[in-house]
C-alpha atoms as a PDB file:
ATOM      1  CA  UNK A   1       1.840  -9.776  25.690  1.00  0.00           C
ATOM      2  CA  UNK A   2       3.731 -12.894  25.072  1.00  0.00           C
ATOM      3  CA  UNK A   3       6.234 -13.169  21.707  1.00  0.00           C
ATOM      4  CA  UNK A   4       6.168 -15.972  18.985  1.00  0.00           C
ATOM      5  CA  UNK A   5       8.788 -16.434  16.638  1.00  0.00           C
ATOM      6  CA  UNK A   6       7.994 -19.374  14.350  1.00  0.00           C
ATOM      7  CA  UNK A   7      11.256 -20.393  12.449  1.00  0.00           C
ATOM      8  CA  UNK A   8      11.683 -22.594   9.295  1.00  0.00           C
ATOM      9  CA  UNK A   9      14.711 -22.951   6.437  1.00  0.00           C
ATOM     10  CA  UNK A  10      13.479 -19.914   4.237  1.00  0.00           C
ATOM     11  CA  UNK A  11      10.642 -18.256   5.670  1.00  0.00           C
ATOM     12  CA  UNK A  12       8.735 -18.761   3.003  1.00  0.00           C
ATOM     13  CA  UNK A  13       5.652 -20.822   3.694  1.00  0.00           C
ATOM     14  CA  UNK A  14       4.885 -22.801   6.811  1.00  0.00           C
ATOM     15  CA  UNK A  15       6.381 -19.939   9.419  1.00  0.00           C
ATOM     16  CA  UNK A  16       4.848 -17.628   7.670  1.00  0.00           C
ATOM     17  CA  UNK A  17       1.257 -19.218   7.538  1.00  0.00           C
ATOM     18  CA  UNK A  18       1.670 -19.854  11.343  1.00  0.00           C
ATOM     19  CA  UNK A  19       2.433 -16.242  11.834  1.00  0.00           C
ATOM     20  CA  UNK A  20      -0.705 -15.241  10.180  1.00  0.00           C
ATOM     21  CA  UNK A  21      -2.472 -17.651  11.963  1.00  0.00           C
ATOM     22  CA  UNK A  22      -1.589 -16.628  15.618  1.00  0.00           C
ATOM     23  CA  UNK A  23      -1.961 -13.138  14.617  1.00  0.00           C
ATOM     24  CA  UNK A  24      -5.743 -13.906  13.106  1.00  0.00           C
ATOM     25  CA  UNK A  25      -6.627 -15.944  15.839  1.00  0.00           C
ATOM     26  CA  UNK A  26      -5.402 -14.285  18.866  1.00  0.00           C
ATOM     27  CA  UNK A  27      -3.241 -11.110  18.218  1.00  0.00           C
ATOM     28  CA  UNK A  28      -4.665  -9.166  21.706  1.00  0.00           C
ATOM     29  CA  UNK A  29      -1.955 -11.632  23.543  1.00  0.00           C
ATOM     30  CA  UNK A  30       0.705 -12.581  21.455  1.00  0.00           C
ATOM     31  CA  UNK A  31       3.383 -10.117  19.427  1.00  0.00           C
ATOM     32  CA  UNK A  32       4.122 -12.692  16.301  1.00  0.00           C
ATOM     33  CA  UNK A  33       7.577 -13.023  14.495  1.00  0.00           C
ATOM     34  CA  UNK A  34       8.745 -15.228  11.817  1.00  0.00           C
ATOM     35  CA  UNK A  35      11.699 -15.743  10.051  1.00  0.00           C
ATOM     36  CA  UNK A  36      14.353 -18.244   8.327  1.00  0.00           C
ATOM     37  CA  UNK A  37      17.999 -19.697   8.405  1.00  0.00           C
ATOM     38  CA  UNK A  38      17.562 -18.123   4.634  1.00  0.00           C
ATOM     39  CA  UNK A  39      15.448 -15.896   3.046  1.00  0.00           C
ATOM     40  CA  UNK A  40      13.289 -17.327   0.110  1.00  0.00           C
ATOM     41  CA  UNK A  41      10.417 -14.348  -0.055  1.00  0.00           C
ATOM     42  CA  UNK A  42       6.950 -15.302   0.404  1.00  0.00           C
ATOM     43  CA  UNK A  43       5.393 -17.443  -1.481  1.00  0.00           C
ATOM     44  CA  UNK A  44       2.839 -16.832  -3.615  1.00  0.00           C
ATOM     45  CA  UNK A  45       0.983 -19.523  -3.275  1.00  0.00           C
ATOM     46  CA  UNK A  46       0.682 -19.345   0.519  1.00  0.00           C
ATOM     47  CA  UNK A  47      -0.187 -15.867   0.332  1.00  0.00           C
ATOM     48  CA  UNK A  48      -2.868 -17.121  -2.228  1.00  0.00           C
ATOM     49  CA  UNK A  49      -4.130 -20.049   0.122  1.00  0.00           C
ATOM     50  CA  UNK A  50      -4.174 -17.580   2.910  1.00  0.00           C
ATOM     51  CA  UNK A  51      -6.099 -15.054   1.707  1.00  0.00           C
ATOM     52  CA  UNK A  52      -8.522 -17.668   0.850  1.00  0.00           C
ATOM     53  CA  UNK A  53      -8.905 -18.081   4.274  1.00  0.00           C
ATOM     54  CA  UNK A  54      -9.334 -14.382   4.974  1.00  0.00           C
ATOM     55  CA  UNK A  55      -5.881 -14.122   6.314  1.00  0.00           C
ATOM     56  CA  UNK A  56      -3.650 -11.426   4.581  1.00  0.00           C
ATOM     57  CA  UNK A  57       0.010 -12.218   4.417  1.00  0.00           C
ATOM     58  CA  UNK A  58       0.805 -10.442   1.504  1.00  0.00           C
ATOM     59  CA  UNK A  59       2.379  -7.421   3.602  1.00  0.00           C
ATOM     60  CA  UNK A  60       4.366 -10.209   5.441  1.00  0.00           C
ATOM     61  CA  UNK A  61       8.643  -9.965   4.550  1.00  0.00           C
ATOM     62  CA  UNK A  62      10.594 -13.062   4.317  1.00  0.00           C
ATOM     63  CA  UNK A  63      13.002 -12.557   7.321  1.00  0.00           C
ATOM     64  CA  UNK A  64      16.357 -13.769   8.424  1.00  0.00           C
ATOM     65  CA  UNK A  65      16.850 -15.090  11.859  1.00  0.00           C
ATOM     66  CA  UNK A  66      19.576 -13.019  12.613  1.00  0.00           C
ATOM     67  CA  UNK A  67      17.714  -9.837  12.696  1.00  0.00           C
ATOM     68  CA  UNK A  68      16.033 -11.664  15.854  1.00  0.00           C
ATOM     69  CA  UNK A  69      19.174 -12.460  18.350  1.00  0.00           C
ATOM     70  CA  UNK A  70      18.872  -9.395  20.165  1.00  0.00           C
ATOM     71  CA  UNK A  71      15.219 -10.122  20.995  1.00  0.00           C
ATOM     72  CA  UNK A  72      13.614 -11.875  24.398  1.00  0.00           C
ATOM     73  CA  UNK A  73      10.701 -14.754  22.973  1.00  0.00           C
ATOM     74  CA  UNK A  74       8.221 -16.843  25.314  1.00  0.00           C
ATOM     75  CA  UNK A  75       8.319 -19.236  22.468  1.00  0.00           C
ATOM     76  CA  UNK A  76      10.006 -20.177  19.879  1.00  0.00           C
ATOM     77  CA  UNK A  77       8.501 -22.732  17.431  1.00  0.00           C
ATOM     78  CA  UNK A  78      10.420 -24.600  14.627  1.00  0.00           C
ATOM     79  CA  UNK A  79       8.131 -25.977  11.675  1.00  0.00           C
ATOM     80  CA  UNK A  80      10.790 -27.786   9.252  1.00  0.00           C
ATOM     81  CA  UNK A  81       8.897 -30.904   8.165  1.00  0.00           C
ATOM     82  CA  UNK A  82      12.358 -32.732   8.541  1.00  0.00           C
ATOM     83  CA  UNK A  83      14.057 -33.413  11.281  1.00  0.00           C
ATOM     84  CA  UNK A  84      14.714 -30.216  13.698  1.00  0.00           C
ATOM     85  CA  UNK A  85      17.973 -30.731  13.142  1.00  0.00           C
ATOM     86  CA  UNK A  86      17.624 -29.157   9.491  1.00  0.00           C
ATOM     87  CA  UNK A  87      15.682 -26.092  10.678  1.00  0.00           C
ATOM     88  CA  UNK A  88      17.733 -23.230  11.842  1.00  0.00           C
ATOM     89  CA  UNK A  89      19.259 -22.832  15.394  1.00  0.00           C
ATOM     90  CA  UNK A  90      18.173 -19.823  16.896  1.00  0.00           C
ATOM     91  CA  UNK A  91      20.519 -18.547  20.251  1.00  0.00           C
ATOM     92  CA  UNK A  92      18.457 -15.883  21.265  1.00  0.00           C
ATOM     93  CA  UNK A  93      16.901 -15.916  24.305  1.00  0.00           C
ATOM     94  CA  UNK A  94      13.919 -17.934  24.696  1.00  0.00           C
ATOM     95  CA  UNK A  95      11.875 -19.396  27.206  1.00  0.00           C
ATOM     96  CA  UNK A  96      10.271 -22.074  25.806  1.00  0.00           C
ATOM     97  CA  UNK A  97      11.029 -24.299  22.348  1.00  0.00           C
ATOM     98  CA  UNK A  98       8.606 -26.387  20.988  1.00  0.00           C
ATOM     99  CA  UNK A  99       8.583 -28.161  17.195  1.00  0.00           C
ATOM    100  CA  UNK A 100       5.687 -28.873  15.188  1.00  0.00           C
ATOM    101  CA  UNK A 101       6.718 -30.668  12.220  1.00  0.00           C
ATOM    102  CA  UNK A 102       4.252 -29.663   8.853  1.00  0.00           C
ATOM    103  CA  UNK A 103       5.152 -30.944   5.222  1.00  0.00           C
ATOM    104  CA  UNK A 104       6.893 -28.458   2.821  1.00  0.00           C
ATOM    105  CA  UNK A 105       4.554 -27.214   0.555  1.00  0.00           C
ATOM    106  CA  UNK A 106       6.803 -25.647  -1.452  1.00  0.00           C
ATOM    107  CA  UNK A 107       8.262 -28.682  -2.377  1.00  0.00           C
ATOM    108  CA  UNK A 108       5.100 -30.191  -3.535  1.00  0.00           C
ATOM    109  CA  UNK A 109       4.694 -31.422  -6.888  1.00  0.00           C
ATOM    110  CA  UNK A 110       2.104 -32.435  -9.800  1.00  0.00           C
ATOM    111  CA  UNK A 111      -0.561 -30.002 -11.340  1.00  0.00           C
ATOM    112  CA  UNK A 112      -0.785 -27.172 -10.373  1.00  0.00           C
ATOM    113  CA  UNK A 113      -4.130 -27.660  -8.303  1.00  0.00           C
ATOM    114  CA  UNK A 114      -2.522 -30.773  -6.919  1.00  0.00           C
ATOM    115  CA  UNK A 115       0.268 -28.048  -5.570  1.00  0.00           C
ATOM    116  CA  UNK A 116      -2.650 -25.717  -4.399  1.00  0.00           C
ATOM    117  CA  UNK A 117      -4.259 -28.439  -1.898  1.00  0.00           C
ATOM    118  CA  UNK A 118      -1.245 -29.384  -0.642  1.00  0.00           C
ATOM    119  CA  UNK A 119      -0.632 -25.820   0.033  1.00  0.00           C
ATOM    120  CA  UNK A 120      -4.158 -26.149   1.594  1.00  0.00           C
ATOM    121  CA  UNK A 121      -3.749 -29.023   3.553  1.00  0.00           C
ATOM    122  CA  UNK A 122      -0.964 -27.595   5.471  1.00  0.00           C
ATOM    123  CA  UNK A 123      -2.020 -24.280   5.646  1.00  0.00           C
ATOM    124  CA  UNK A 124      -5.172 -26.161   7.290  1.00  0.00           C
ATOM    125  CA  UNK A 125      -3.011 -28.195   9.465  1.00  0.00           C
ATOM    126  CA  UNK A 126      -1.320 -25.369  10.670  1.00  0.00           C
ATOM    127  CA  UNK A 127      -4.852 -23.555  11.953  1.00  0.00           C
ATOM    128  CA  UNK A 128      -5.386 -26.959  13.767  1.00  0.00           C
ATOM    129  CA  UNK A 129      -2.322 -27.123  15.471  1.00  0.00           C
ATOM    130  CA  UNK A 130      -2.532 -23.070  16.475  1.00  0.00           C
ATOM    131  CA  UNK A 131      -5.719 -23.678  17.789  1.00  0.00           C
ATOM    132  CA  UNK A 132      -4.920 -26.404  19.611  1.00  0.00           C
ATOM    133  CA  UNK A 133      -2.124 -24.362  21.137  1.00  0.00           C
ATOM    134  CA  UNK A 134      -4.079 -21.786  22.294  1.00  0.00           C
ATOM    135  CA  UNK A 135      -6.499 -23.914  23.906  1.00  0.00           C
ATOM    136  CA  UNK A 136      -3.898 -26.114  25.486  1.00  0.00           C
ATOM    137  CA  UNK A 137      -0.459 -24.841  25.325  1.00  0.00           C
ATOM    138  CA  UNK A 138       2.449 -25.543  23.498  1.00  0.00           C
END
Protein backbone atom coordinates (compact mmCIF):
# COMPACT_ATOMS: atom_id res chain seq x y z
CA UNK A 1 0.00 0.00 0.00
CA UNK A 2 1.48 3.20 -1.11
CA UNK A 3 1.16 6.60 1.35
CA UNK A 4 -0.23 10.10 0.31
CA UNK A 5 0.24 13.01 2.27
CA UNK A 6 -1.39 16.01 0.58
CA UNK A 7 -0.07 19.28 2.28
CA UNK A 8 -1.48 22.88 2.12
CA UNK A 9 -1.06 26.23 4.59
CA UNK A 10 -3.89 25.15 7.12
CA UNK A 11 -5.30 21.96 6.31
CA UNK A 12 -8.38 23.16 6.03
CA UNK A 13 -9.88 22.72 2.59
CA UNK A 14 -8.10 21.67 -0.56
CA UNK A 15 -5.73 18.82 1.31
CA UNK A 16 -8.37 17.79 2.97
CA UNK A 17 -10.86 17.35 -0.04
CA UNK A 18 -7.96 15.51 -1.85
CA UNK A 19 -7.64 13.22 1.06
CA UNK A 20 -11.20 12.28 0.86
CA UNK A 21 -10.96 11.93 -2.60
CA UNK A 22 -8.07 9.33 -2.85
CA UNK A 23 -9.54 7.57 -0.01
CA UNK A 24 -13.21 7.40 -1.94
CA UNK A 25 -11.75 6.58 -5.04
CA UNK A 26 -9.12 4.12 -4.39
CA UNK A 27 -8.44 3.43 -0.61
CA UNK A 28 -7.51 -0.65 -1.31
CA UNK A 29 -3.92 0.92 -2.50
CA UNK A 30 -3.18 4.00 -0.98
CA UNK A 31 -2.92 4.87 3.08
CA UNK A 32 -4.02 8.83 2.80
CA UNK A 33 -2.60 11.67 5.08
CA UNK A 34 -3.15 15.29 5.11
CA UNK A 35 -2.04 18.02 6.98
CA UNK A 36 -0.82 21.85 7.17
CA UNK A 37 2.15 24.30 7.94
CA UNK A 38 -0.89 25.51 10.43
CA UNK A 39 -3.85 24.18 11.65
CA UNK A 40 -7.14 26.04 10.64
CA UNK A 41 -9.84 23.01 11.46
CA UNK A 42 -11.95 21.83 8.75
CA UNK A 43 -14.00 23.74 7.10
CA UNK A 44 -17.38 23.60 7.10
CA UNK A 45 -18.10 24.31 3.97
CA UNK A 46 -15.87 21.65 2.41
CA UNK A 47 -17.18 19.17 4.65
CA UNK A 48 -20.64 20.45 3.35
CA UNK A 49 -19.57 20.29 -0.46
CA UNK A 50 -18.16 16.92 0.24
CA UNK A 51 -20.77 15.24 1.63
CA UNK A 52 -22.71 16.41 -1.25
CA UNK A 53 -20.68 14.33 -3.14
CA UNK A 54 -21.12 11.34 -0.87
CA UNK A 55 -17.73 11.80 0.58
CA UNK A 56 -17.64 12.14 4.47
CA UNK A 57 -14.92 14.32 5.84
CA UNK A 58 -16.52 15.38 8.77
CA UNK A 59 -14.46 12.79 11.01
CA UNK A 60 -11.35 14.26 9.20
CA UNK A 61 -8.81 16.51 11.96
CA UNK A 62 -7.04 19.47 10.74
CA UNK A 63 -3.37 18.27 11.16
CA UNK A 64 0.02 19.79 11.54
CA UNK A 65 2.84 18.66 9.41
CA UNK A 66 5.03 18.03 12.08
CA UNK A 67 3.21 15.13 13.47
CA UNK A 68 4.32 13.57 9.94
CA UNK A 69 8.41 13.84 9.96
CA UNK A 70 8.89 10.59 11.38
CA UNK A 71 6.86 8.96 8.59
CA UNK A 72 8.18 7.23 5.06
CA UNK A 73 5.54 8.73 1.96
CA UNK A 74 5.57 7.51 -1.85
CA UNK A 75 4.15 10.89 -2.44
CA UNK A 76 3.85 13.87 -1.22
CA UNK A 77 1.53 16.42 -2.93
CA UNK A 78 1.40 20.22 -2.20
CA UNK A 79 -2.01 22.00 -3.23
CA UNK A 80 -1.35 25.84 -2.23
CA UNK A 81 -2.98 27.72 -5.12
CA UNK A 82 0.11 30.14 -4.85
CA UNK A 83 3.27 29.56 -5.59
CA UNK A 84 4.84 26.25 -3.82
CA UNK A 85 6.96 28.34 -2.29
CA UNK A 86 4.06 29.51 0.19
CA UNK A 87 2.93 25.95 1.01
CA UNK A 88 4.76 24.26 3.75
CA UNK A 89 8.15 22.40 3.41
CA UNK A 90 7.87 19.05 4.50
CA UNK A 91 11.60 17.11 5.31
CA UNK A 92 10.32 13.87 5.84
CA UNK A 93 11.17 11.29 3.77
CA UNK A 94 9.54 11.05 0.54
CA UNK A 95 9.91 9.51 -2.64
CA UNK A 96 8.23 11.42 -4.92
CA UNK A 97 6.87 15.37 -4.79
CA UNK A 98 4.51 16.54 -7.07
CA UNK A 99 2.29 20.08 -6.88
CA UNK A 100 -1.06 20.57 -8.10
CA UNK A 101 -1.96 24.05 -7.72
CA UNK A 102 -6.15 24.49 -6.88
CA UNK A 103 -7.67 28.01 -5.90
CA UNK A 104 -8.34 28.69 -2.15
CA UNK A 105 -11.75 28.33 -1.51
CA UNK A 106 -11.65 29.58 1.65
CA UNK A 107 -10.71 32.73 0.50
CA UNK A 108 -13.57 33.08 -1.81
CA UNK A 109 -15.87 35.83 -1.59
CA UNK A 110 -19.54 37.22 -2.51
CA UNK A 111 -22.90 35.49 -1.44
CA UNK A 112 -22.87 32.97 0.18
CA UNK A 113 -23.91 30.53 -2.77
CA UNK A 114 -21.32 32.33 -4.83
CA UNK A 115 -18.80 30.93 -1.88
CA UNK A 116 -20.56 27.43 -2.12
CA UNK A 117 -19.68 26.89 -6.02
CA UNK A 118 -16.48 27.99 -5.67
CA UNK A 119 -16.14 25.54 -2.95
CA UNK A 120 -17.67 23.25 -5.66
CA UNK A 121 -15.63 24.01 -8.40
CA UNK A 122 -12.54 23.08 -6.66
CA UNK A 123 -13.73 20.39 -4.79
CA UNK A 124 -14.68 19.19 -8.50
CA UNK A 125 -11.34 20.04 -9.79
CA UNK A 126 -9.74 18.19 -7.28
CA UNK A 127 -11.80 14.69 -8.27
CA UNK A 128 -10.47 15.49 -11.84
CA UNK A 129 -7.06 15.82 -11.06
CA UNK A 130 -7.19 12.50 -8.53
CA UNK A 131 -8.59 10.68 -11.18
CA UNK A 132 -6.38 11.61 -13.55
CA UNK A 133 -3.63 10.53 -11.18
CA UNK A 134 -4.72 7.31 -10.73
CA UNK A 135 -5.11 6.60 -14.24
CA UNK A 136 -1.81 8.12 -15.19
CA UNK A 137 0.42 8.89 -12.38
CA UNK A 138 1.48 11.75 -10.65
Amino acid sequence: MKRVLFLCTGNSCRSQMAHGWLEELDADNYEVFSAGVETHGVNPRAITVMAEAGVDISGYSSNKVDEYLGMDFDLLVTVCSGAKERCPIFLGKVKERAHWPFEDPAAATGTEDEIMDTFRRVRDDIKARIESFLQEGC
